[in-house]
Protein backbone atom coordinates (compact mmCIF):
# COMPACT_ATOMS: atom_id res chain seq x y z
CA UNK A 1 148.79 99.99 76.39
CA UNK A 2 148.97 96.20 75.36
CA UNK A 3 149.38 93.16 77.15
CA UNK A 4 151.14 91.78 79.15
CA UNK A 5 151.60 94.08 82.07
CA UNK A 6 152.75 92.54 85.01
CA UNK A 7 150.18 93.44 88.20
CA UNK A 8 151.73 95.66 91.03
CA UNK A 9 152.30 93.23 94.04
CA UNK A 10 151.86 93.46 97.69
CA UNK A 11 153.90 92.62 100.73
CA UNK A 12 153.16 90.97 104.27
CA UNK A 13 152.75 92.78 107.49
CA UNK A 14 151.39 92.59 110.53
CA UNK A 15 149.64 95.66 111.23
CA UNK A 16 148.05 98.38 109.02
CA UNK A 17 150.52 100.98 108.61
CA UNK A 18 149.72 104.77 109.60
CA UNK A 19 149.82 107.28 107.27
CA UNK A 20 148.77 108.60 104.08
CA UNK A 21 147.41 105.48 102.47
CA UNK A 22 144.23 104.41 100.71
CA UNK A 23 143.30 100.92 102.11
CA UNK A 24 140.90 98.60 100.59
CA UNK A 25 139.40 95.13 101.12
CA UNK A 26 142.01 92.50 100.28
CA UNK A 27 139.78 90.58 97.85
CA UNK A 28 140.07 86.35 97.86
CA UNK A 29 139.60 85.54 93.77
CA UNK A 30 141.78 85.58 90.60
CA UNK A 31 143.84 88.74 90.10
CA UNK A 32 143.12 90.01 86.65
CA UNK A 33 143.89 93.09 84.37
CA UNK A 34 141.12 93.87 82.12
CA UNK A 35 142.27 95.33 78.57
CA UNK A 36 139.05 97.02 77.11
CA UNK A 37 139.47 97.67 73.29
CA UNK A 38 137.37 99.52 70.94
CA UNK A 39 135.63 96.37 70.07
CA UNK A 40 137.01 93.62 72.06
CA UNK A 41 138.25 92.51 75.80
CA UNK A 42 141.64 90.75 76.84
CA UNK A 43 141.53 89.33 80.59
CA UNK A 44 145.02 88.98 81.42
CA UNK A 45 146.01 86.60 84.48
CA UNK A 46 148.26 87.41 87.48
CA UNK A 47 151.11 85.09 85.38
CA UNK A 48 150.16 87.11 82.54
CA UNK A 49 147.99 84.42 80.52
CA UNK A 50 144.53 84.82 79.28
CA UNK A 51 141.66 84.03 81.34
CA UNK A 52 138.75 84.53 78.63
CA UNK A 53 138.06 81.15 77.59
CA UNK A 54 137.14 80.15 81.92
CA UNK A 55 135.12 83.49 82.21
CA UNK A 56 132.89 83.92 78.96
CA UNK A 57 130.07 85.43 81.16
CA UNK A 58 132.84 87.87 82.56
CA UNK A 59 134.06 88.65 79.38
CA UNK A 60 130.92 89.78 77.41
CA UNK A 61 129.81 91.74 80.69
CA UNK A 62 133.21 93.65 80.93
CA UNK A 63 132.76 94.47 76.80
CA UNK A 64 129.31 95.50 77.47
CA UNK A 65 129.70 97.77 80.79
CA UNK A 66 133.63 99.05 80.98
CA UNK A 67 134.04 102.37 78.89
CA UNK A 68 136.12 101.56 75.74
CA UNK A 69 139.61 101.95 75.64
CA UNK A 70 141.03 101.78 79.50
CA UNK A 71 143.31 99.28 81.42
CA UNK A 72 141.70 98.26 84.34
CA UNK A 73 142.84 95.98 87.38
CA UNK A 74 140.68 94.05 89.88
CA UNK A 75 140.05 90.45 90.62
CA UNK A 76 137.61 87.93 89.62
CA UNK A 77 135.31 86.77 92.39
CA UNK A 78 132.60 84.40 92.58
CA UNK A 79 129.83 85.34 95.16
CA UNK A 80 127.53 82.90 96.68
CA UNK A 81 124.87 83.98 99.65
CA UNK A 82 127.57 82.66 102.14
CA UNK A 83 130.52 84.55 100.80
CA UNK A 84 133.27 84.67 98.41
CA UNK A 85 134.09 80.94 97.24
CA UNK A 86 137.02 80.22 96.36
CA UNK A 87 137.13 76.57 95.72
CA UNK A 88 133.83 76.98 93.36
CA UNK A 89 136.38 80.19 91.79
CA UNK A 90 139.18 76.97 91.14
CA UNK A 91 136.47 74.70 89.33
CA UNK A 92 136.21 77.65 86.57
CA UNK A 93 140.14 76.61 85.04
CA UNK A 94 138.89 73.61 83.06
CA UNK A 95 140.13 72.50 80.22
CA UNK A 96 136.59 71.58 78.34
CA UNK A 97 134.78 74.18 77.06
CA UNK A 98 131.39 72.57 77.22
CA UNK A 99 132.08 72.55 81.17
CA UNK A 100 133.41 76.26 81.52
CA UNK A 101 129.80 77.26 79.75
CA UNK A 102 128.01 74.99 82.15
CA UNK A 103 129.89 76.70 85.40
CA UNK A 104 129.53 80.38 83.61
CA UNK A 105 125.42 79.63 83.72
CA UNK A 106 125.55 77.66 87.52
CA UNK A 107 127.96 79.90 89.09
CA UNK A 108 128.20 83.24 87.39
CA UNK A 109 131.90 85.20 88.06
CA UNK A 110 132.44 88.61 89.32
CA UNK A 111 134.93 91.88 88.78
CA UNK A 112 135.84 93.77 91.36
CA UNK A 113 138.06 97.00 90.22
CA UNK A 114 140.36 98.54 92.38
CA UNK A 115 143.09 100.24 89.85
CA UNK A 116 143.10 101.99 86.48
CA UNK A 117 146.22 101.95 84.26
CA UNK A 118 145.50 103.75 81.44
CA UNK A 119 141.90 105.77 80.11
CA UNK A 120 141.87 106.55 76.86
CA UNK A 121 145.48 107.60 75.31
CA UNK A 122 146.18 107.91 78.82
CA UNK A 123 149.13 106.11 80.41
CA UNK A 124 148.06 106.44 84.13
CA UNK A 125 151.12 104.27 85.47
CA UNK A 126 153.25 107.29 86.27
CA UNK A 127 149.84 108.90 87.48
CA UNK A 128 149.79 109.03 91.92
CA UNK A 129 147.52 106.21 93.50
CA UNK A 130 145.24 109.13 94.59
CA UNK A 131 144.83 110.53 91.52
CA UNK A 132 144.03 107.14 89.88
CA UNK A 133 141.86 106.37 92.50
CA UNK A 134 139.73 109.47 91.24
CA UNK A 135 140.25 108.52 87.77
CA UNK A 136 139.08 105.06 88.51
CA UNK A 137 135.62 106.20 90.22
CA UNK A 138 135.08 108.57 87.30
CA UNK A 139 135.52 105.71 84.52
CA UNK A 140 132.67 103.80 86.73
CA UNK A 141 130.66 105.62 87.68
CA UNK A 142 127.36 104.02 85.98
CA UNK A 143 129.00 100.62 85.92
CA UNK A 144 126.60 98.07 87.21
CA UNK A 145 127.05 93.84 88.33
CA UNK A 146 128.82 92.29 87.39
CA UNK A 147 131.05 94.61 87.71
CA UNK A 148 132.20 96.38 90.70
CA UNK A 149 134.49 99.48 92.16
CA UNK A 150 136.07 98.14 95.06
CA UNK A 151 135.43 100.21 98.89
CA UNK A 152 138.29 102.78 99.62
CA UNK A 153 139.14 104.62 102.32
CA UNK A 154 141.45 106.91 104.19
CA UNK A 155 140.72 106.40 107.72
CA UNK A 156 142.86 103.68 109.44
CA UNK A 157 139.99 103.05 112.09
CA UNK A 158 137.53 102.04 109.48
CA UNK A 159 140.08 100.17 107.89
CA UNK A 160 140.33 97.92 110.76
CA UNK A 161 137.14 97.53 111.57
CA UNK A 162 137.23 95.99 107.37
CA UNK A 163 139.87 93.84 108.89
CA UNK A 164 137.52 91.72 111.30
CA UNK A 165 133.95 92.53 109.85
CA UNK A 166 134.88 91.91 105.66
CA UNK A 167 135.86 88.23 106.44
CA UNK A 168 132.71 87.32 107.33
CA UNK A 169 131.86 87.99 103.63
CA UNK A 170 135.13 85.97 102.74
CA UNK A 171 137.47 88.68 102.23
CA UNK A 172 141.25 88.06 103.00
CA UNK A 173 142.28 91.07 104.75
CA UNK A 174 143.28 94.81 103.88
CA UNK A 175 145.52 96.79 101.76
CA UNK A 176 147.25 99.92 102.09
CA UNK A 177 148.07 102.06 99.37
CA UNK A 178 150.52 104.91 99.94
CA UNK A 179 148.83 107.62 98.14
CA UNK A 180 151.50 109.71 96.53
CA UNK A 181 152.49 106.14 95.01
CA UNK A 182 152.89 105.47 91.23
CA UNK A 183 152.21 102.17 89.36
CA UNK A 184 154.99 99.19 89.67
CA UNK A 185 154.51 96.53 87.69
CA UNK A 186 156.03 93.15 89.51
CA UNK A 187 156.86 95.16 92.05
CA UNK A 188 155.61 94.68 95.94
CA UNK A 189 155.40 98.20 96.56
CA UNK A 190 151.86 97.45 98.70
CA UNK A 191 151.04 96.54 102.04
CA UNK A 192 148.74 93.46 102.84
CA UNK A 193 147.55 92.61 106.44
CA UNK A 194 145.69 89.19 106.53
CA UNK A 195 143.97 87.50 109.61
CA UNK A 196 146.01 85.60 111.78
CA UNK A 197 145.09 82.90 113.96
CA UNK A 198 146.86 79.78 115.72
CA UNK A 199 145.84 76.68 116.10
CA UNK A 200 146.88 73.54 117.49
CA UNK A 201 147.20 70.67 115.18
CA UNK A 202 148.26 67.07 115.10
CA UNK A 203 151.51 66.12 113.14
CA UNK A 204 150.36 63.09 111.14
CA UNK A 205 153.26 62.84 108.24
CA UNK A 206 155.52 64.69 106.23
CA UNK A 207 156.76 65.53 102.56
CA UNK A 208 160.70 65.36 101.36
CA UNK A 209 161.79 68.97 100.34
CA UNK A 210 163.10 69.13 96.74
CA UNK A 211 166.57 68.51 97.89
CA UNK A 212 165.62 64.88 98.72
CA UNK A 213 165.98 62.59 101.92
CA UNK A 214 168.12 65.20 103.68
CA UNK A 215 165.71 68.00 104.71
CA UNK A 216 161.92 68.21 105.19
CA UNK A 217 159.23 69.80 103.24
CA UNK A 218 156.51 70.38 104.38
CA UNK A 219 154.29 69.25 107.95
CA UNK A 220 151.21 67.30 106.85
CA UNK A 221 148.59 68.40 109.65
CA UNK A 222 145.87 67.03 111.06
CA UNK A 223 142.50 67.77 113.31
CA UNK A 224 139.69 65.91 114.77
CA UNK A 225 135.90 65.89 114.17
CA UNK A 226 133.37 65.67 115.73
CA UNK A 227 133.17 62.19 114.64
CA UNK A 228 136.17 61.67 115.88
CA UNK A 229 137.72 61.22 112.48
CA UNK A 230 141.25 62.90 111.78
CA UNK A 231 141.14 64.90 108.49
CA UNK A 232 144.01 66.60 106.74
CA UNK A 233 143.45 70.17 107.08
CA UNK A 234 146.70 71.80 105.36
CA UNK A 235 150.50 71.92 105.82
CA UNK A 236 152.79 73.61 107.55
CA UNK A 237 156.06 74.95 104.92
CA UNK A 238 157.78 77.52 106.29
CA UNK A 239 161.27 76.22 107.54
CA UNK A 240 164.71 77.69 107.38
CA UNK A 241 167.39 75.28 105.55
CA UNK A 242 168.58 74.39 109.17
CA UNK A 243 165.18 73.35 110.76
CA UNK A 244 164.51 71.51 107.17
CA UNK A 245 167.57 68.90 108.25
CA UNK A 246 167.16 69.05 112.06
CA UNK A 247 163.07 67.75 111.20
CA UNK A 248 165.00 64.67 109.71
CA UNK A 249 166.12 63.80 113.27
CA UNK A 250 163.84 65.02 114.55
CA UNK A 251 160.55 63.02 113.13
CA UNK A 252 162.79 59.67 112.69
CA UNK A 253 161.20 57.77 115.56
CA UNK A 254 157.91 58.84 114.51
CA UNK A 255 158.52 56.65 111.46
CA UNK A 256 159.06 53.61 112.91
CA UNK A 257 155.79 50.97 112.22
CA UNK A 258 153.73 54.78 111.68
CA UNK A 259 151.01 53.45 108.55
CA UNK A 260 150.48 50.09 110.95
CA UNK A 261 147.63 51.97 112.78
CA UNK A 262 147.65 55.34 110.84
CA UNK A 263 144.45 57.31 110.57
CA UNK A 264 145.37 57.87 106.90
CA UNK A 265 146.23 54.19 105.51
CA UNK A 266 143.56 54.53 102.42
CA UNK A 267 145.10 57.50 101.33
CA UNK A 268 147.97 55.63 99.70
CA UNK A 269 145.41 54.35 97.64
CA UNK A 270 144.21 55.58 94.07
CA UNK A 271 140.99 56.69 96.25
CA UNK A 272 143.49 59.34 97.26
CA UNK A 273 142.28 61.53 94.46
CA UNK A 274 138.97 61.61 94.87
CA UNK A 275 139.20 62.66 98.84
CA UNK A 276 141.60 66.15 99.14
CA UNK A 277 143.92 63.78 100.72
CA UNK A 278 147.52 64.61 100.81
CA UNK A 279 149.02 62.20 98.51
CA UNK A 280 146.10 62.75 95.65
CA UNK A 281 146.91 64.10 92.61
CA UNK A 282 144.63 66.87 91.07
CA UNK A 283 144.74 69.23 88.29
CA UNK A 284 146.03 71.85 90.42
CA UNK A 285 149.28 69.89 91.56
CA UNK A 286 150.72 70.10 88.25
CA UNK A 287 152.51 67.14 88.51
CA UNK A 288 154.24 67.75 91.47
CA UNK A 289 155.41 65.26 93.93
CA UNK A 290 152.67 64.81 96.47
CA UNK A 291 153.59 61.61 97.89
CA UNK A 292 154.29 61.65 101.98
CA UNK A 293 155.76 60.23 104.49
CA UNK A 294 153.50 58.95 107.80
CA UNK A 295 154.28 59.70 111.27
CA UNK A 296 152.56 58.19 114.59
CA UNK A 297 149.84 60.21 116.04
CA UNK A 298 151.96 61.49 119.16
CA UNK A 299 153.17 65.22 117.88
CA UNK A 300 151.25 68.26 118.48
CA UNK A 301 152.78 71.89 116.92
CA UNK A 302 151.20 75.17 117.09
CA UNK A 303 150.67 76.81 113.78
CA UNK A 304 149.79 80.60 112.63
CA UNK A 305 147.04 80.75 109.52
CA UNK A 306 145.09 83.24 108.21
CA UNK A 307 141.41 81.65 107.29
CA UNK A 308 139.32 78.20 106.87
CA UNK A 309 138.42 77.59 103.16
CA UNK A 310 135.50 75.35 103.74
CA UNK A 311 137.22 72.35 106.58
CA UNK A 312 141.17 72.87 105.29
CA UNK A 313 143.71 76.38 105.55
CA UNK A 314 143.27 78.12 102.39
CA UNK A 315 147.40 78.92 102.52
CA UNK A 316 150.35 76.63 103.99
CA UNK A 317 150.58 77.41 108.07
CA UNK A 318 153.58 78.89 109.56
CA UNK A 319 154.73 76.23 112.41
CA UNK A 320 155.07 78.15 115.40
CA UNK A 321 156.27 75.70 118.30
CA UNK A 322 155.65 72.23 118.90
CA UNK A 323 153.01 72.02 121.89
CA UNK A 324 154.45 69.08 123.99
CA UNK A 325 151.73 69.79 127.10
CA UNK A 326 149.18 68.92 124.00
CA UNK A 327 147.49 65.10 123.12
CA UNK A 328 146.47 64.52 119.46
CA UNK A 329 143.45 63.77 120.62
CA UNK A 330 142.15 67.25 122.16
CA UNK A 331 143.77 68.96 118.74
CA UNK A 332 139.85 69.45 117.07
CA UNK A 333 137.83 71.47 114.65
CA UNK A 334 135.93 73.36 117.81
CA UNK A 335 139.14 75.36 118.52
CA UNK A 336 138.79 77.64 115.65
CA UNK A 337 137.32 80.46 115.73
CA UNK A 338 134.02 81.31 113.48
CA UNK A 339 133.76 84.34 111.74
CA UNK A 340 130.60 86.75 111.66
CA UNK A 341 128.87 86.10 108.40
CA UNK A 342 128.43 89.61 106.63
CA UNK A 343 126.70 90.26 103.46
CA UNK A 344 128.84 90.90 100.38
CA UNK A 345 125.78 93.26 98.89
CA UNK A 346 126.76 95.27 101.63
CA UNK A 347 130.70 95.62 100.36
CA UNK A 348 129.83 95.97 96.97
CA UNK A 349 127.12 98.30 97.19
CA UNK A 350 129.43 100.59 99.68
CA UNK A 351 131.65 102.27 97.05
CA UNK A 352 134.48 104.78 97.96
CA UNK A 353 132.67 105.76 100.99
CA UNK A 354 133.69 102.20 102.66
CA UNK A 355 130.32 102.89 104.86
């Protein structure tokens, strides 16, 4: 088997089916296939490019401990003592090489298996998910950190409890796995349940949608610390075409003399950059369009997301309702909930038993 092969996908639910399913921590990193040679390894990305070059630690520890000649998939994790970071994960795509080797000593990357494609001269793609599963726990066996064979199990209970007591460690949720299921390349032929929460946030600009002036974006929102201080904590995307236009109506009087007394008036700044704020331009915006639009501090919406990455939403919010009975002002940090920190040693150490 040679590269590229497009990863197998997952879709959205609410709830965990019931059934005959394997389900497994929904890990927060890179997705990666690992193609282990006779004398070499290819990391191949989620978009099918190579990853190598960001993970040379990863690399020579997947050519020394993975048995030669299999196709393994998993993701790349970096574990700290409080958890799975992503953000520290991010800082590993740079473009210098003397950096990358800096990072690979400081913060040291991770591999967390959970699917084989191939063993040997062994296409496995056709193979059931149960039977790969086996396959899978046989190849590693004796592997040891920094690579690891991601929990499994069969009983929905345990799953759940994964559900709440995993995110402690900075896991994103669960997957199920129908077991009689074969390999699908690009296909979503999983099931992924993620935390949910809502929260009530302040409405404090906006962003154009691609169309142009004729439909809205994207909700730039906002909470309080305990300073006081308003900081950007994500955005809100989710809108059918019709909400998009009826925003534009909607958000008009908002407009009117908003950046006089906005919270966010440096941000149109070049400090923008430097601060996560929403007009700043990074390497990961890849030249899009960031630029906003303010709106006076008088909106409050409610908004469904699935987990804090450090003081932001690690994914766009889905805008629920707007919360009229709300002020700004009561819309703060000390509404959401905290998880239960939980050791990751405890995850990776608990192999197919899930215990």
């Amino acid at each position: 088997m040679q590269p590229p092969v497009e990863p197998m996908l997952a879709k959205l639910a609410d709830e965990l089916p019931v059934g005959d399913y394997l389900y497994e921590p929904k890990w927060d990193g890179f997705r990666a296939i690992v193609f282990r040679g006779k004398d070499d390894v290819y990391i191949q990305s989620r978009d099918s490019r190579p990853l190598d070059r960001y993970f040379p630690e990863l690399h020579d520890a997947l050519l020394e401990r993975l048995p030669t000649e299999c196709v393994v998939d998993g993701e790349i994790v970096i574990a700290t003592p409080r958890g799975l970071d992503f953000d520290t994960l991010q800082l590993r795509l740079h473009p210098a090489a003397s950096r990358v080797e800096k990072l690979a000593r400081q913060t040291p990357s991770s591999f967390v298996a959970f699917d084989v494609l191939a063993m040997g001269n062994r296409d496995l793609m056709d193979t059931p998910q149960a039977e790969r599963r086996a396959a899978l726990e046989t190849l590693l066996a004796k592997v040891k950190p920094p690579v690891h064979l991601t929990p499994v199990t069969r009983d929905r209970t345990v799953a759940l409890d994964w559900l709440t007591r995993f995110e402690g460690a900075g896991l994103d949720g669960v997957i199920a796995k129908p077991r009689s299921g074969i390999y699908l390349p690009g296909k979503r032929a999983m099931i992924k349940v993620k935390h949910v929460r809502t929260a009530e946030c302040v409405v404090a600009g906006f962003r154009w949608y691609r169309s142009g002036q004729d439909a809205v974006g994207s909700l730039l929102l906002g909470l309080y610390d305990d300073s006081g201080v308003l900081q950007h904590v994500g955005v809100a995307s989710s809108f059918t075409m019709s909400m998009r236009t009826q925003l534009v109506k909607e958000l008009a009087p908002l407009r009117k003399k908003a950046m006089d007394d906005h919270p966010w008036r440096e941000w149109a700044s070049a400090a923008a950059e430097s601060s996560r704020m929403p007009g700043g331009q990074s390497r990961w915006s890849a030249g899009k369009d960031l630029s906003w639009e303010p709106l006076r501090i008088e909106r409050v919406c409610e908004v469904k997301y699935d987990h804090m990455q450090g003081d932001r939403f690690r994914h766009a919010a889905i805008f629920l309702r707007w919360r009229p009975d709300k002020r700004p002002r009561d819309c703060r940090y000390d509404q959401l909930e905290v998880t239960k920190p939980y050791e990751l040693e405890r995850i990776f150490s608990s192999g197919s038993s899930g215990s």
